[in-house]
C-alpha atoms as a PDB file:
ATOM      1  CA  UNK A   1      -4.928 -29.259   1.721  1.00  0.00           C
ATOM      2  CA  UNK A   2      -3.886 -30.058  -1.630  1.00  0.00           C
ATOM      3  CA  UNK A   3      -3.503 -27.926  -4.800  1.00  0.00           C
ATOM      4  CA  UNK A   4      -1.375 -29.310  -7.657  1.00  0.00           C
ATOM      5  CA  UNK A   5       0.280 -31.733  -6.757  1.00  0.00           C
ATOM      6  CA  UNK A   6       1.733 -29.652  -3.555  1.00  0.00           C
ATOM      7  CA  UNK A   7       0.400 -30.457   0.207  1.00  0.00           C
ATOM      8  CA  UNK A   8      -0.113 -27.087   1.798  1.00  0.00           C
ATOM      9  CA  UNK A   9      -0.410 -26.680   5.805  1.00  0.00           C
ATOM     10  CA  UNK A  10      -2.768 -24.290   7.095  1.00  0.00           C
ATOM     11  CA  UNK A  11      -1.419 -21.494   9.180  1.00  0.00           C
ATOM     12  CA  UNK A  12      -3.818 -19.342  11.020  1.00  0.00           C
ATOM     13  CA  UNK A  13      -2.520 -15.831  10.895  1.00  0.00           C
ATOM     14  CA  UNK A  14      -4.688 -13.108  12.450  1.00  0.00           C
ATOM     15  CA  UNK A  15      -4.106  -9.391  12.362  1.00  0.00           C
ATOM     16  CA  UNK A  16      -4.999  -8.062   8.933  1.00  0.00           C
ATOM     17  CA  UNK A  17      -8.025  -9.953   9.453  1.00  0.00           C
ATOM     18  CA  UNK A  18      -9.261 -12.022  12.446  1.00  0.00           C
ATOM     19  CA  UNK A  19      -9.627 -15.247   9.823  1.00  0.00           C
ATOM     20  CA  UNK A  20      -6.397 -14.781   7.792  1.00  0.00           C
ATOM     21  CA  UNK A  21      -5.169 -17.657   6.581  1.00  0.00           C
ATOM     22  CA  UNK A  22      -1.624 -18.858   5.037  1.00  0.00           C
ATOM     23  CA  UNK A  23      -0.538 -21.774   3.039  1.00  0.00           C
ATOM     24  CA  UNK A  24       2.933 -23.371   3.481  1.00  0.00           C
ATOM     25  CA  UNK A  25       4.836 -26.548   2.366  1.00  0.00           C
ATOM     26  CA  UNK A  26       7.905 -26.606   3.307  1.00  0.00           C
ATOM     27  CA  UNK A  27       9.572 -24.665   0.128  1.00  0.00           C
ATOM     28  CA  UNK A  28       6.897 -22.229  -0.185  1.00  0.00           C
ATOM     29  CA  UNK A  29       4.787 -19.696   1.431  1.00  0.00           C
ATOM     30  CA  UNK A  30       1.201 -17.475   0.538  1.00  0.00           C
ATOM     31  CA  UNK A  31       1.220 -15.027   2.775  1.00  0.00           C
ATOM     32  CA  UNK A  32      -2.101 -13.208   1.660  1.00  0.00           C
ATOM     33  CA  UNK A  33      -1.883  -9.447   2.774  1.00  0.00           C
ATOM     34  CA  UNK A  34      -0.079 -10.517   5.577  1.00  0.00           C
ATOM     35  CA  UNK A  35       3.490 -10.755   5.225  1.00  0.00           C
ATOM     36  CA  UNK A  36       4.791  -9.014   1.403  1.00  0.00           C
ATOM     37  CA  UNK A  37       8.355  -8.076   0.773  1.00  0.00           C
ATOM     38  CA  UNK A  38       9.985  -5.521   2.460  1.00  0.00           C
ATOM     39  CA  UNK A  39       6.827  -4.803   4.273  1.00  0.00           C
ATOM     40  CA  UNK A  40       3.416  -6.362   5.962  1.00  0.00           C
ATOM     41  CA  UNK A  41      -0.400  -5.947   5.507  1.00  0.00           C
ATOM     42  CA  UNK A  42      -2.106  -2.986   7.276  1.00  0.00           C
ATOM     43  CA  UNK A  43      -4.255  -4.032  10.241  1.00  0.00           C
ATOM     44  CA  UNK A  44      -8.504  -4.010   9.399  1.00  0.00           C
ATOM     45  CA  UNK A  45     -10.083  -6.514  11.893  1.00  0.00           C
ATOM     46  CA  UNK A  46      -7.474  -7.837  13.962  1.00  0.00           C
ATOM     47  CA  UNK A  47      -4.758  -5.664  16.498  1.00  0.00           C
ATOM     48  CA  UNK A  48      -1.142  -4.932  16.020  1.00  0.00           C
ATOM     49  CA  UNK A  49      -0.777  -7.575  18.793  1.00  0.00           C
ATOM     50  CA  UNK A  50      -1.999 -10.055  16.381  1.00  0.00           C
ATOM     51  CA  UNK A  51      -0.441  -9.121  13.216  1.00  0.00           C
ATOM     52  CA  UNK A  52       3.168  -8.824  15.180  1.00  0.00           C
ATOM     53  CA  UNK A  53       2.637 -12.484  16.726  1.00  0.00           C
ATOM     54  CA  UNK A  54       1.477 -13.454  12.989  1.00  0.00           C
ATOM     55  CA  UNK A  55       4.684 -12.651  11.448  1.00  0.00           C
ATOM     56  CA  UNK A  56       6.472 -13.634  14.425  1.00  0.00           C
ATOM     57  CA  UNK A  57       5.089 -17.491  13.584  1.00  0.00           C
ATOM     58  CA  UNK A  58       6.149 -16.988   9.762  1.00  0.00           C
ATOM     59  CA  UNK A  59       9.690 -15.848  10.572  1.00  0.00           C
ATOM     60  CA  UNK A  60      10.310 -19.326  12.050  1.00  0.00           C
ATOM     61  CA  UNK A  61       9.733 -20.826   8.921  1.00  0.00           C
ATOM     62  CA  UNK A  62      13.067 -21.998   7.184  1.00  0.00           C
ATOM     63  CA  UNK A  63      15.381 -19.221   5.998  1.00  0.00           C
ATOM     64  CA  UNK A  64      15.041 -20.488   2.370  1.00  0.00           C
ATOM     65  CA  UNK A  65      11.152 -20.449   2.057  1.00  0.00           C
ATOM     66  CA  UNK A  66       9.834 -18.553  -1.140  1.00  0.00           C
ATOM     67  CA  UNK A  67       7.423 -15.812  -0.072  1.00  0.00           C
ATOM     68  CA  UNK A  68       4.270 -15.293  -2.342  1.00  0.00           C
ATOM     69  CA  UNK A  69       2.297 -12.651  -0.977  1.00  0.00           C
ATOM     70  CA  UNK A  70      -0.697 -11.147  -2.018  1.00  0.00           C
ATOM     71  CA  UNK A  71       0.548  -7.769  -3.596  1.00  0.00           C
ATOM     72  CA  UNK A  72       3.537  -6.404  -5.049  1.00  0.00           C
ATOM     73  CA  UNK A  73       4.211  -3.357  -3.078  1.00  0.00           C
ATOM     74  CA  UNK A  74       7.883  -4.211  -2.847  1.00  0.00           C
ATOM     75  CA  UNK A  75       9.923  -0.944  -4.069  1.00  0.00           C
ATOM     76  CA  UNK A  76       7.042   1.100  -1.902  1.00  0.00           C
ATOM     77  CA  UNK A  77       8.026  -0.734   1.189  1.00  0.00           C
ATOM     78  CA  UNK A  78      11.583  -0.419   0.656  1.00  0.00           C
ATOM     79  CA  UNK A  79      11.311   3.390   0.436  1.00  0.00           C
ATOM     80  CA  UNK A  80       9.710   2.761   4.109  1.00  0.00           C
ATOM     81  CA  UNK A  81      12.298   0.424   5.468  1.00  0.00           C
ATOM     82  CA  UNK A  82      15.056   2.725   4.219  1.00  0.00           C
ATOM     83  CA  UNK A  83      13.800   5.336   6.480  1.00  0.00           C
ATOM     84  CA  UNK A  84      13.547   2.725   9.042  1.00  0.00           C
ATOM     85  CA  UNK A  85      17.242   2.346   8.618  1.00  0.00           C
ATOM     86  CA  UNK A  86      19.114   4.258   6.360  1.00  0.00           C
ATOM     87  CA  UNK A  87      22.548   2.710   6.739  1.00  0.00           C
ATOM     88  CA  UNK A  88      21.361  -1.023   6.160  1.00  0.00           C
ATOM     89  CA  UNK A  89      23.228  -2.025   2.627  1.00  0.00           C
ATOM     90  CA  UNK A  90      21.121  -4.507   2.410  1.00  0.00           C
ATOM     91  CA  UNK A  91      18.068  -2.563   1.914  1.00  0.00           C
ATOM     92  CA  UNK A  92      20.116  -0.222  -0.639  1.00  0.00           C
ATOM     93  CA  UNK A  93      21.321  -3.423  -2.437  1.00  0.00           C
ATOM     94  CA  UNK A  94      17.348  -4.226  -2.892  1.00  0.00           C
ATOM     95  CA  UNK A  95      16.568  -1.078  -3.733  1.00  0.00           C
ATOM     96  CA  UNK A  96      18.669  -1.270  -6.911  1.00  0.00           C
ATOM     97  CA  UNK A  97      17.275  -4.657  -7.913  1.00  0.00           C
ATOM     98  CA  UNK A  98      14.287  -3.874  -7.298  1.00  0.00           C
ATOM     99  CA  UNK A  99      14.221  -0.641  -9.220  1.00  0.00           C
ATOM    100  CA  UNK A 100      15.886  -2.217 -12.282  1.00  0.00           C
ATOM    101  CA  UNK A 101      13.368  -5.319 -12.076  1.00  0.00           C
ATOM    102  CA  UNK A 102      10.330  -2.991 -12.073  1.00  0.00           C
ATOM    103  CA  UNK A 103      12.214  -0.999 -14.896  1.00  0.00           C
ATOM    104  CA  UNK A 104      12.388  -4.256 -17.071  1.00  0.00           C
ATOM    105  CA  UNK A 105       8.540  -5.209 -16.075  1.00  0.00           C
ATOM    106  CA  UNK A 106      10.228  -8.362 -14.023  1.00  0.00           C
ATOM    107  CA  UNK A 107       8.014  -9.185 -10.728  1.00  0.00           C
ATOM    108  CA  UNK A 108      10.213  -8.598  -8.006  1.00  0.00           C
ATOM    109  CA  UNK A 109       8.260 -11.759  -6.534  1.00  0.00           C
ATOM    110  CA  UNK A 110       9.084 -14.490  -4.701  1.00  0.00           C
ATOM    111  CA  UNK A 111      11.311 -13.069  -2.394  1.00  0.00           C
ATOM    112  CA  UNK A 112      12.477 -15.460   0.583  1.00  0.00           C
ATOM    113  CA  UNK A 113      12.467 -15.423   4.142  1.00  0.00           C
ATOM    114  CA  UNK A 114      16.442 -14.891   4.392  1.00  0.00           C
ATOM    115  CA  UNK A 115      16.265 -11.820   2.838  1.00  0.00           C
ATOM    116  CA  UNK A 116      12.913 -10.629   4.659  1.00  0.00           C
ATOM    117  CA  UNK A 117      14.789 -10.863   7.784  1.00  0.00           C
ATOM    118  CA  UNK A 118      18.068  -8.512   5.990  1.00  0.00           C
ATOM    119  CA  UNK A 119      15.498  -5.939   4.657  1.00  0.00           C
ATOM    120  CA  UNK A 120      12.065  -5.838   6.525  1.00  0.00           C
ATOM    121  CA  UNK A 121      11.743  -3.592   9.296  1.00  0.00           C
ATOM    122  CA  UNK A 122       8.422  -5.595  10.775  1.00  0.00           C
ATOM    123  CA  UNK A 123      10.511  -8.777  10.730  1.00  0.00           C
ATOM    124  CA  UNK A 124      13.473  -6.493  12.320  1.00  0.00           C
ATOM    125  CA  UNK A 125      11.380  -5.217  15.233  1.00  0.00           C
ATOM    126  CA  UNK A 126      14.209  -6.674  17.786  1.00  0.00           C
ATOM    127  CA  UNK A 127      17.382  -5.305  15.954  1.00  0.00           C
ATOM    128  CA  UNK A 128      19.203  -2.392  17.967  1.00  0.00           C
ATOM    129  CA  UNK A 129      18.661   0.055  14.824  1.00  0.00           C
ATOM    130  CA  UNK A 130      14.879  -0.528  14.316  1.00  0.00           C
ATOM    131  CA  UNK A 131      13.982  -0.044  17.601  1.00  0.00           C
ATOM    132  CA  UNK A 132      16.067   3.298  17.882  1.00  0.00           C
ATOM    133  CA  UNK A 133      14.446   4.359  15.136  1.00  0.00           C
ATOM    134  CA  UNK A 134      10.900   3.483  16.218  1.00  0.00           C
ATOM    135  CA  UNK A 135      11.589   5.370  19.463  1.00  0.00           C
ATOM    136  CA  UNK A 136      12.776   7.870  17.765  1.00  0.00           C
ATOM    137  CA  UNK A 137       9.885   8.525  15.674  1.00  0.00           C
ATOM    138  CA  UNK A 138       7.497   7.652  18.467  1.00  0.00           C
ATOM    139  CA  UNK A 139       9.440   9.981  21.185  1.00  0.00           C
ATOM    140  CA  UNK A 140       9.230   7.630  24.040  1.00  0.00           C
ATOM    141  CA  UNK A 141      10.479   4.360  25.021  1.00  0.00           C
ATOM    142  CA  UNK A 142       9.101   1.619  23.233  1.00  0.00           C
ATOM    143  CA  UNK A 143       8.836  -1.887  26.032  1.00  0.00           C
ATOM    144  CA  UNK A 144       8.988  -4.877  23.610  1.00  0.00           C
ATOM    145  CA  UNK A 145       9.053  -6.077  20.273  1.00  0.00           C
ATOM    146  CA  UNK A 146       5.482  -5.953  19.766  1.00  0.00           C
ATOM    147  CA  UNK A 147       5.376  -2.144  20.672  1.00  0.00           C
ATOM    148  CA  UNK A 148       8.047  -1.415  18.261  1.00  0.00           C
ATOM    149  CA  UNK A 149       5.971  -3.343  15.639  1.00  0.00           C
ATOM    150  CA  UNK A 150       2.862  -1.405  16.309  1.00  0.00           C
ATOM    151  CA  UNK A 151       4.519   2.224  16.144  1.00  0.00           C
ATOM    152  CA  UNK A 152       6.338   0.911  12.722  1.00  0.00           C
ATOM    153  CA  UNK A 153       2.818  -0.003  11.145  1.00  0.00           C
ATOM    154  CA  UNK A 154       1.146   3.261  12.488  1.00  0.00           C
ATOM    155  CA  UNK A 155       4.430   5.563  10.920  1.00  0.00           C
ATOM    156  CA  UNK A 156       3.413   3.627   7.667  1.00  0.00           C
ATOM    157  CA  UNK A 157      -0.158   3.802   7.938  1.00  0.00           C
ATOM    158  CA  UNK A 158       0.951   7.598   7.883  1.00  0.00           C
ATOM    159  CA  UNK A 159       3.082   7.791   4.787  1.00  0.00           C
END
């Protein structure tokens, strides 16, 4: 596809919805309501299974890829993440951006995929502290990756 001047690659991304798309070139990303900063896109018409194997495929995309999602939920899904994992400095370091950007009416959009994997918890569903603290909230033993994933986006889906 072409729009622009920029050659954009397809990528099929089910789990918000079964027909989600995404458009990616190498440099950049539109991630729709699937993958946003700090944070992903509930599940309507697809399953967690889905969404987790979604963002799976995006996190392989080059560290330095520009993120353009659909929404700008970013501070929101911070507050999340931080209870997710309240000693990551990472997340308090965006925070304070963040908070000043919004402050100043700057979007707090692109972000990139480095920092996506420092700060979001649903990229982060294999790191020591985010499944400890999905267990913990769940109260069992969580088997894989995807499991983790699913009992992040249902604490979210709860407030």
């Amino acid at each position: 596809m072409k729009c622009n001047g920029y050659i954009l690659h397809v990528l099929e991304i089910p789990g918000h919805t079964l027909d989600h798309l995404a458009y990616y070139n190498n440099a950049i990303l539109f991630s729709g309501d699937t993958l946003f900063s700090a944070g992903c896109g509930k599940v309507f018409e697809g399953t967690y299974e889905q969404m987790y194997n979604s963002l799976s495929k995006l996190s392989q995309l080059t560290d330095e890829t520009k993120i353009y999602c659909g929404h700008e939920y970013t501070l929101n899904n911070l507050q999340f993440a931080k209870k997710v994992e309240p000693d990551n400095l990472d997340i308090d370091e965006k925070i304070y951006l963040v908070t000043d950007m919004r402050k100043n009416n700057i979007p707090t959009l692109p972000s990139t995929l480095f920092i996506e994997k420092k700060i979001n918890p649903f990229l982060r569903c294999a790191i020591p502290n985010v499944i400890a603290a999905a267990e913990n909230h769940a109260e069992r033993k969580l088997a894989c990756p995807a499991e983790v994933f699913t009992c992040l986006r249902e604490w979210k889906n709860k407030g």
